[in-house]
C-alpha atoms as a PDB file:
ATOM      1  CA  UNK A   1     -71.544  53.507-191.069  1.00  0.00           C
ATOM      2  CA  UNK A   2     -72.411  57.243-191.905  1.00  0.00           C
ATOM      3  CA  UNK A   3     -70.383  58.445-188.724  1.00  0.00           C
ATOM      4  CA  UNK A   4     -67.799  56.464-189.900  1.00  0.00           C
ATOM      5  CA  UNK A   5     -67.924  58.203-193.509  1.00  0.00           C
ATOM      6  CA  UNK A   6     -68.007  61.453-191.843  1.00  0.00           C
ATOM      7  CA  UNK A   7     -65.182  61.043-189.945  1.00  0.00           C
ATOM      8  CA  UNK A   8     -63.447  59.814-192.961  1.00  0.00           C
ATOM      9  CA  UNK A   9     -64.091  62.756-195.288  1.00  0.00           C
ATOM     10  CA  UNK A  10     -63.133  65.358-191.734  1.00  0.00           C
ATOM     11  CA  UNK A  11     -60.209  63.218-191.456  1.00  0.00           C
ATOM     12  CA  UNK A  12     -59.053  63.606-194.851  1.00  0.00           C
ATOM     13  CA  UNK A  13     -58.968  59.924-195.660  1.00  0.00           C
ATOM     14  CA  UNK A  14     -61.594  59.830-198.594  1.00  0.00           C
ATOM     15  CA  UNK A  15     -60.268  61.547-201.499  1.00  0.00           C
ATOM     16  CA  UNK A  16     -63.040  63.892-203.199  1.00  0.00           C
ATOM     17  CA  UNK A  17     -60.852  66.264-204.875  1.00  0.00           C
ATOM     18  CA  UNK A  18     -57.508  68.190-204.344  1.00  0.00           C
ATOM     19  CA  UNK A  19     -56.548  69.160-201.281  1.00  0.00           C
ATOM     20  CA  UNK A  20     -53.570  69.672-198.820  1.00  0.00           C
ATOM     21  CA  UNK A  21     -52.580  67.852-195.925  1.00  0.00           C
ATOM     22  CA  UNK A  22     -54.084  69.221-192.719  1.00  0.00           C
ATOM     23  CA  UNK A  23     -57.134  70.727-194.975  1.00  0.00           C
ATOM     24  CA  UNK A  24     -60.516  69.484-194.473  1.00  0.00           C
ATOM     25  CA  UNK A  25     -62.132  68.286-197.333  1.00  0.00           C
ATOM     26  CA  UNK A  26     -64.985  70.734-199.447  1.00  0.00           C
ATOM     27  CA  UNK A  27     -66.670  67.461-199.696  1.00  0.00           C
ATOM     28  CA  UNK A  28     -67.845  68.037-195.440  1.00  0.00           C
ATOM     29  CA  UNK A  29     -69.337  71.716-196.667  1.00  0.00           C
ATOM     30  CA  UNK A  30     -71.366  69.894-198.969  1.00  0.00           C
ATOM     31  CA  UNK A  31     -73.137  67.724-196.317  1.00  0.00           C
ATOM     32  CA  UNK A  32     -73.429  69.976-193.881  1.00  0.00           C
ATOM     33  CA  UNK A  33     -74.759  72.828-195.564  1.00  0.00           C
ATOM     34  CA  UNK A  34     -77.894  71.219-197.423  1.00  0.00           C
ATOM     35  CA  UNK A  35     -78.378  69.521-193.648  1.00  0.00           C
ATOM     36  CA  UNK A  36     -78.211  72.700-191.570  1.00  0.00           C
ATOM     37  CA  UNK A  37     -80.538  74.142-194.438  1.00  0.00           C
ATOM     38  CA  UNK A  38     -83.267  71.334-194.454  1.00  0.00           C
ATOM     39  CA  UNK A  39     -83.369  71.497-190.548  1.00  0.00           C
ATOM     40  CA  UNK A  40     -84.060  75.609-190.791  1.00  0.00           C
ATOM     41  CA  UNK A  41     -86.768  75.120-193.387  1.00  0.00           C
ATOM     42  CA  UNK A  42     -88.435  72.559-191.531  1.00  0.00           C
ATOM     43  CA  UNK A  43     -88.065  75.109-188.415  1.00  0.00           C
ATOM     44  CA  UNK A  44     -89.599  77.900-190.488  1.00  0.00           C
ATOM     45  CA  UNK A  45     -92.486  75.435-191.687  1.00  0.00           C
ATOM     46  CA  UNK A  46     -93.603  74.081-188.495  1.00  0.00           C
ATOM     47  CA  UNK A  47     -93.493  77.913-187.309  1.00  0.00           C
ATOM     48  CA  UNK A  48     -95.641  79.188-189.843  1.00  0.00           C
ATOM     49  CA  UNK A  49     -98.429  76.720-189.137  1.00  0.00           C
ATOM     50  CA  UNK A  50    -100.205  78.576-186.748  1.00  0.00           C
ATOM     51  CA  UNK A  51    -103.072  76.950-184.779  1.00  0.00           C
ATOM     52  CA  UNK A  52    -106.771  78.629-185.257  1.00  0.00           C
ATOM     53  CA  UNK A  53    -107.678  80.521-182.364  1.00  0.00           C
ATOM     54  CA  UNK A  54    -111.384  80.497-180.996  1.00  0.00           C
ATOM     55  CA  UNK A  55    -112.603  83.645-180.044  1.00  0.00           C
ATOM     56  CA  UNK A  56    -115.857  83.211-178.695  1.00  0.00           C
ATOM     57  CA  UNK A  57    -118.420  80.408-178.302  1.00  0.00           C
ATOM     58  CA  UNK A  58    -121.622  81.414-177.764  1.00  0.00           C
ATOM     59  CA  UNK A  59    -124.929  79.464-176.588  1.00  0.00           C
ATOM     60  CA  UNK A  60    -128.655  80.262-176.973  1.00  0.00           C
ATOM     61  CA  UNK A  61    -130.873  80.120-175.158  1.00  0.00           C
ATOM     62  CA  UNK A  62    -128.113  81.822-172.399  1.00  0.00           C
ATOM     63  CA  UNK A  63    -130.186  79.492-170.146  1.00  0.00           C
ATOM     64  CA  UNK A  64    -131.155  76.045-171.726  1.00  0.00           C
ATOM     65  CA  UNK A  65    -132.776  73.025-170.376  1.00  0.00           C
ATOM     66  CA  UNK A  66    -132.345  69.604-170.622  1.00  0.00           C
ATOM     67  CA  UNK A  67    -134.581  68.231-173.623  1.00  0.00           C
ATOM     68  CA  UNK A  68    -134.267  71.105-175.677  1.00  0.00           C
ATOM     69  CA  UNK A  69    -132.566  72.681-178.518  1.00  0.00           C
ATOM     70  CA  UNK A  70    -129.276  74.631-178.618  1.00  0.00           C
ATOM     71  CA  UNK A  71    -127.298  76.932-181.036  1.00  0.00           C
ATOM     72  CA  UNK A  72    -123.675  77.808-180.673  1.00  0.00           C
ATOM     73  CA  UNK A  73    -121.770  80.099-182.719  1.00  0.00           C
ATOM     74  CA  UNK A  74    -118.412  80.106-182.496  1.00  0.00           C
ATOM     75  CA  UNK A  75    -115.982  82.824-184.042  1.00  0.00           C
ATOM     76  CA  UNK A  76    -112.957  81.551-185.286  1.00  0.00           C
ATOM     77  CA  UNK A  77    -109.812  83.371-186.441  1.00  0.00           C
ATOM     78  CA  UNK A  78    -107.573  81.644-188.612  1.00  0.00           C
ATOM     79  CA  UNK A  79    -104.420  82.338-191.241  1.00  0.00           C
ATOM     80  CA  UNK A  80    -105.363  79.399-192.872  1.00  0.00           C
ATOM     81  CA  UNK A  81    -108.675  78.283-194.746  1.00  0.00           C
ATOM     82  CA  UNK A  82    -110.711  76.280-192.508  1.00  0.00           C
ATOM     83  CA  UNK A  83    -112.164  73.262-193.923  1.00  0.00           C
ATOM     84  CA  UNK A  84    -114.910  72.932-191.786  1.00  0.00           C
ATOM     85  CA  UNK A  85    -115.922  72.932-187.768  1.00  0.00           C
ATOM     86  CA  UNK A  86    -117.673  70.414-185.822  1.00  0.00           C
ATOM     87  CA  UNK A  87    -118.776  71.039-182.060  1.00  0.00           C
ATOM     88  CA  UNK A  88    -119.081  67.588-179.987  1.00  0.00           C
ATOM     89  CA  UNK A  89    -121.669  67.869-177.058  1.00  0.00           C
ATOM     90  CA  UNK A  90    -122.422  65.477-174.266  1.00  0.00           C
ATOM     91  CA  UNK A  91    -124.798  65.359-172.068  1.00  0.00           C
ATOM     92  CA  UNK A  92    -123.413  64.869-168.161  1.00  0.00           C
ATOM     93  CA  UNK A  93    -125.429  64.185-164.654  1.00  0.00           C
ATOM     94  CA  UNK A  94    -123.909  64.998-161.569  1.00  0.00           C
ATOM     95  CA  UNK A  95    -120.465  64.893-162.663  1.00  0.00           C
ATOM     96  CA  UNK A  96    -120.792  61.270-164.914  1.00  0.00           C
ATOM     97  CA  UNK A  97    -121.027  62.076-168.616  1.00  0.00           C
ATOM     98  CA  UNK A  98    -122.700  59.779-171.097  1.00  0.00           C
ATOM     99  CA  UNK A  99    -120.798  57.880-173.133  1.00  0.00           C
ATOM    100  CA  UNK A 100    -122.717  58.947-176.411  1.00  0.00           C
ATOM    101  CA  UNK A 101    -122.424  62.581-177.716  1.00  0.00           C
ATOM    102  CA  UNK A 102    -123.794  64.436-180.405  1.00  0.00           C
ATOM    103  CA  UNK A 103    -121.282  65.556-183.280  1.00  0.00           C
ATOM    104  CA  UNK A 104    -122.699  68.132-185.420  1.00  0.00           C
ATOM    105  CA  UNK A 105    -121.802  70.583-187.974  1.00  0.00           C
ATOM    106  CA  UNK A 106    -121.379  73.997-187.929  1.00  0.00           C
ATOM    107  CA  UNK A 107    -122.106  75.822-190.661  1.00  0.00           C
ATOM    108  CA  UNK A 108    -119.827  79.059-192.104  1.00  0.00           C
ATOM    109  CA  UNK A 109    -122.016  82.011-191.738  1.00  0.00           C
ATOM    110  CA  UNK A 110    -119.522  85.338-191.973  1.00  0.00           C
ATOM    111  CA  UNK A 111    -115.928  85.392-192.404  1.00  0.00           C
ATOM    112  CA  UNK A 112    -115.390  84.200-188.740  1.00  0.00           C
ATOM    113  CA  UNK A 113    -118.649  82.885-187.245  1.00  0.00           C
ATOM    114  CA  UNK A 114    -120.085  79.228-187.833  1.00  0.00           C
ATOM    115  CA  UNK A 115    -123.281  78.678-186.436  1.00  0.00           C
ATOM    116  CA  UNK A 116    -125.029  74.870-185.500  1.00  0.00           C
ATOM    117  CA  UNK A 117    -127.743  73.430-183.406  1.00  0.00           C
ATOM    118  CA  UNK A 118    -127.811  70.772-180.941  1.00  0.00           C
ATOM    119  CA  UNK A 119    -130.846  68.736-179.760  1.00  0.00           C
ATOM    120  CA  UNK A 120    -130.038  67.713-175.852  1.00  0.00           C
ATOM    121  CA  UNK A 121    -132.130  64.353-175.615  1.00  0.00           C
ATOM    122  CA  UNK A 122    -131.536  63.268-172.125  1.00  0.00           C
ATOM    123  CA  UNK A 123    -134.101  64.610-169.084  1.00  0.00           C
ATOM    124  CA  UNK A 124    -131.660  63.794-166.285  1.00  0.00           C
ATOM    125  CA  UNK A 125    -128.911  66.312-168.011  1.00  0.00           C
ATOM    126  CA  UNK A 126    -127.613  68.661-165.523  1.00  0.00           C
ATOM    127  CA  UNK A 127    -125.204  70.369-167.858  1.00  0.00           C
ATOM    128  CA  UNK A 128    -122.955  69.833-170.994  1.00  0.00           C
ATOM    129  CA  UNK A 129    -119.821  69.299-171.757  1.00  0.00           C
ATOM    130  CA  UNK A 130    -118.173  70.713-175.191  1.00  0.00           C
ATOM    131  CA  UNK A 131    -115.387  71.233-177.632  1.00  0.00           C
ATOM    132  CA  UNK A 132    -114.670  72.149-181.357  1.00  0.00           C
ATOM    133  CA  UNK A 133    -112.642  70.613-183.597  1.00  0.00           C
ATOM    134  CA  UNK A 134    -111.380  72.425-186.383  1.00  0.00           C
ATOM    135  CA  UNK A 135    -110.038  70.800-189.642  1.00  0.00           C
ATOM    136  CA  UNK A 136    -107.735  72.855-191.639  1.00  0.00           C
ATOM    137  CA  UNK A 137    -104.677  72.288-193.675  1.00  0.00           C
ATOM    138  CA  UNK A 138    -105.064  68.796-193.690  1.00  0.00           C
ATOM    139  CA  UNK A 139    -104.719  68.959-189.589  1.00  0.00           C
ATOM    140  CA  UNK A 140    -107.022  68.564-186.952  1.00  0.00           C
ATOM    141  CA  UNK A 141    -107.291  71.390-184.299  1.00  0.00           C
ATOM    142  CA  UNK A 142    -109.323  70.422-180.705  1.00  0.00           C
ATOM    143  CA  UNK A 143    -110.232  73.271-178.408  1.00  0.00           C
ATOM    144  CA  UNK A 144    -110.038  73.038-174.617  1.00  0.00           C
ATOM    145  CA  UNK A 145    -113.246  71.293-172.974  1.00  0.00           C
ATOM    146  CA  UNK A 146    -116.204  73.136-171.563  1.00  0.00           C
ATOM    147  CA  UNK A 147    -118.842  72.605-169.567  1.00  0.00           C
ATOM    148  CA  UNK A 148    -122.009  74.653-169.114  1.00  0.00           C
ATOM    149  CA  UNK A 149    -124.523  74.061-166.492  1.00  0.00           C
ATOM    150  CA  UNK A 150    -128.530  73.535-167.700  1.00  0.00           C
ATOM    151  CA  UNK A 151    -131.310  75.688-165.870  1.00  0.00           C
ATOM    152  CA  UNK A 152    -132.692  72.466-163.886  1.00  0.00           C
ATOM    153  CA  UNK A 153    -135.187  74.523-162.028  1.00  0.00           C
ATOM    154  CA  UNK A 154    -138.626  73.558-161.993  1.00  0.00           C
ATOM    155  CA  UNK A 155    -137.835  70.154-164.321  1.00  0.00           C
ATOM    156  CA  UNK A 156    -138.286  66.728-163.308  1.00  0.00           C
ATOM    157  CA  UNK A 157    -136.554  63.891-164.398  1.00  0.00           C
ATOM    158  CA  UNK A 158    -139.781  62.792-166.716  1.00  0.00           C
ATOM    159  CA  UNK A 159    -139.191  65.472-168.703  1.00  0.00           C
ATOM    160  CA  UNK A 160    -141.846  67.856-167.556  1.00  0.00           C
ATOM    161  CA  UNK A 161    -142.209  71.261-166.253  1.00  0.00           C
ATOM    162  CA  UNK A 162    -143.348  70.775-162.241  1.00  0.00           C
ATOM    163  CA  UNK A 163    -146.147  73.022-162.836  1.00  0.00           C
ATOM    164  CA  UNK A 164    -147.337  71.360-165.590  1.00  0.00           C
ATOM    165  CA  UNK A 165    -147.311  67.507-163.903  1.00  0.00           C
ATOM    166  CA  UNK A 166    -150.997  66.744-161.782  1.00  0.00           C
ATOM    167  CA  UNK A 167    -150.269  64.670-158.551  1.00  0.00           C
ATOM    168  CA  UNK A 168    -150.961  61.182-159.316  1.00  0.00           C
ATOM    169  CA  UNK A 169    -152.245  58.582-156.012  1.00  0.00           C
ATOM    170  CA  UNK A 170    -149.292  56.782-154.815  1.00  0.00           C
ATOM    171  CA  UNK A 171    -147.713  55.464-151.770  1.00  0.00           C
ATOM    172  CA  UNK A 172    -150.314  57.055-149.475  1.00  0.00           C
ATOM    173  CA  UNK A 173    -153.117  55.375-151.054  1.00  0.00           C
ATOM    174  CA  UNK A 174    -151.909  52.433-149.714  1.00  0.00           C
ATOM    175  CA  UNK A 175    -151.228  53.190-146.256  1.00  0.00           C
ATOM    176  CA  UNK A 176    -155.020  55.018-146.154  1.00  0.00           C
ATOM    177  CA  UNK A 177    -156.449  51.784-147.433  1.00  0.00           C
ATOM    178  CA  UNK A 178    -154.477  49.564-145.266  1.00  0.00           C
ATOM    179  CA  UNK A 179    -154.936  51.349-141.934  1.00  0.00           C
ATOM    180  CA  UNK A 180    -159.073  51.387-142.706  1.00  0.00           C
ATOM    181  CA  UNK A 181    -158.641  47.577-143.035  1.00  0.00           C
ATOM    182  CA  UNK A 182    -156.585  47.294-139.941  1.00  0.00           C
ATOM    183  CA  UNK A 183    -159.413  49.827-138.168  1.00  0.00           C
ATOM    184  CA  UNK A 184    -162.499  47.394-139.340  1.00  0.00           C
ATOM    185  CA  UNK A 185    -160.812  43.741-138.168  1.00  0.00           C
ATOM    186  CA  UNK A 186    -159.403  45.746-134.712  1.00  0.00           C
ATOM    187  CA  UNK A 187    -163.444  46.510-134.180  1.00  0.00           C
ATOM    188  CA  UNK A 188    -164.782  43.538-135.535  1.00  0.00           C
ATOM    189  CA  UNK A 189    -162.342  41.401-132.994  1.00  0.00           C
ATOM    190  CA  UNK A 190    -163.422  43.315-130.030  1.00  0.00           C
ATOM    191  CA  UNK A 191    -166.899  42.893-130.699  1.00  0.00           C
END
């Protein structure tokens, strides 16, 4: 229907006003221009929406552990006012990640830097994976994922320091036990 129309008014066909034969029609100008100039603007808009950009994200301690507490900082650099950050965490063991993450606030603390904490709450964690998201102009911005390995040394999966944990009597208790039983009905068969 509307290429039809068109080719009417190039054509000549429709009638909008005075004109001579073999002239296009002004009427064509007048739907082509305010096209051509809705297409540019939306150009120009979707240009000037630029995306944040992260510059750094920062963890401390440099060197956490599972079962403990982290803060990022992350500086952020943005044309636009930010609304607000979030970091999402989760916790990963040998390459599976849990399926339940932490999603926290961070909180503006200069012009560029937001700052949050993160309690890790698993004792098998052997590193973390992370990203920001970053709400501003009504739009949603998500950073590439990270992952950053946890200082396992020394830590057991009950959540203690190996220093710390006494030696409990296990397995070998029963073998002792067992082969002093075994020793007294051997000697009291022989007798």
């Amino acid at each position: 229907m509307l290429s039809e129309l068109l080719w009417q008014l190039d054509s000549g066909e429709l009638n909008f006003g005075k004109y001579h034969k073999g002239e296009k029609s002004d009427m064509t100008k007048w739907i082509i221009i305010p096209l051509l100039l809705c297409l540019l603007n939306f150009y120009v808009n979707t240009l000037s929406a630029s995306e944040p950009n992260i510059l750094e994200i920062s963890l401390d301690p440099i060197d956490p552990k599972p079962m403990s507490t982290i803060n990022f900082t992350a500086k952020i650099e943005s044309d636009d006012d930010i609304e607000r950050v979030r970091i999402i965490v989760t916790e990963c063991m040998e390459g599976l990640c849990s399926v339940f993450g932490y999603n926290e606030s961070l909180d503006k603390t200069t012009d560029n830097s937001y700052e949050g904490q993160v309690l890790l709450t698993r004792n098998d964690a052997a590193q973390i994976k992370y990203h920001i998201e970053i709400y501003y102009n009504g739009t949603r911005y998500i950073s590439n994922t990270s992952f950053y390995n946890l200082n396992t040394t020394g830590f057991n999966y009950i959540g203690e320091d190996k220093e710390k944990q006494e030696s409990t009597p296990g397995f070998e208790l029963v073998l002792i036990l067992l082969s002093i039983v075994l020793c007294l009905y051997l000697s009291k068969r022989k007798l």
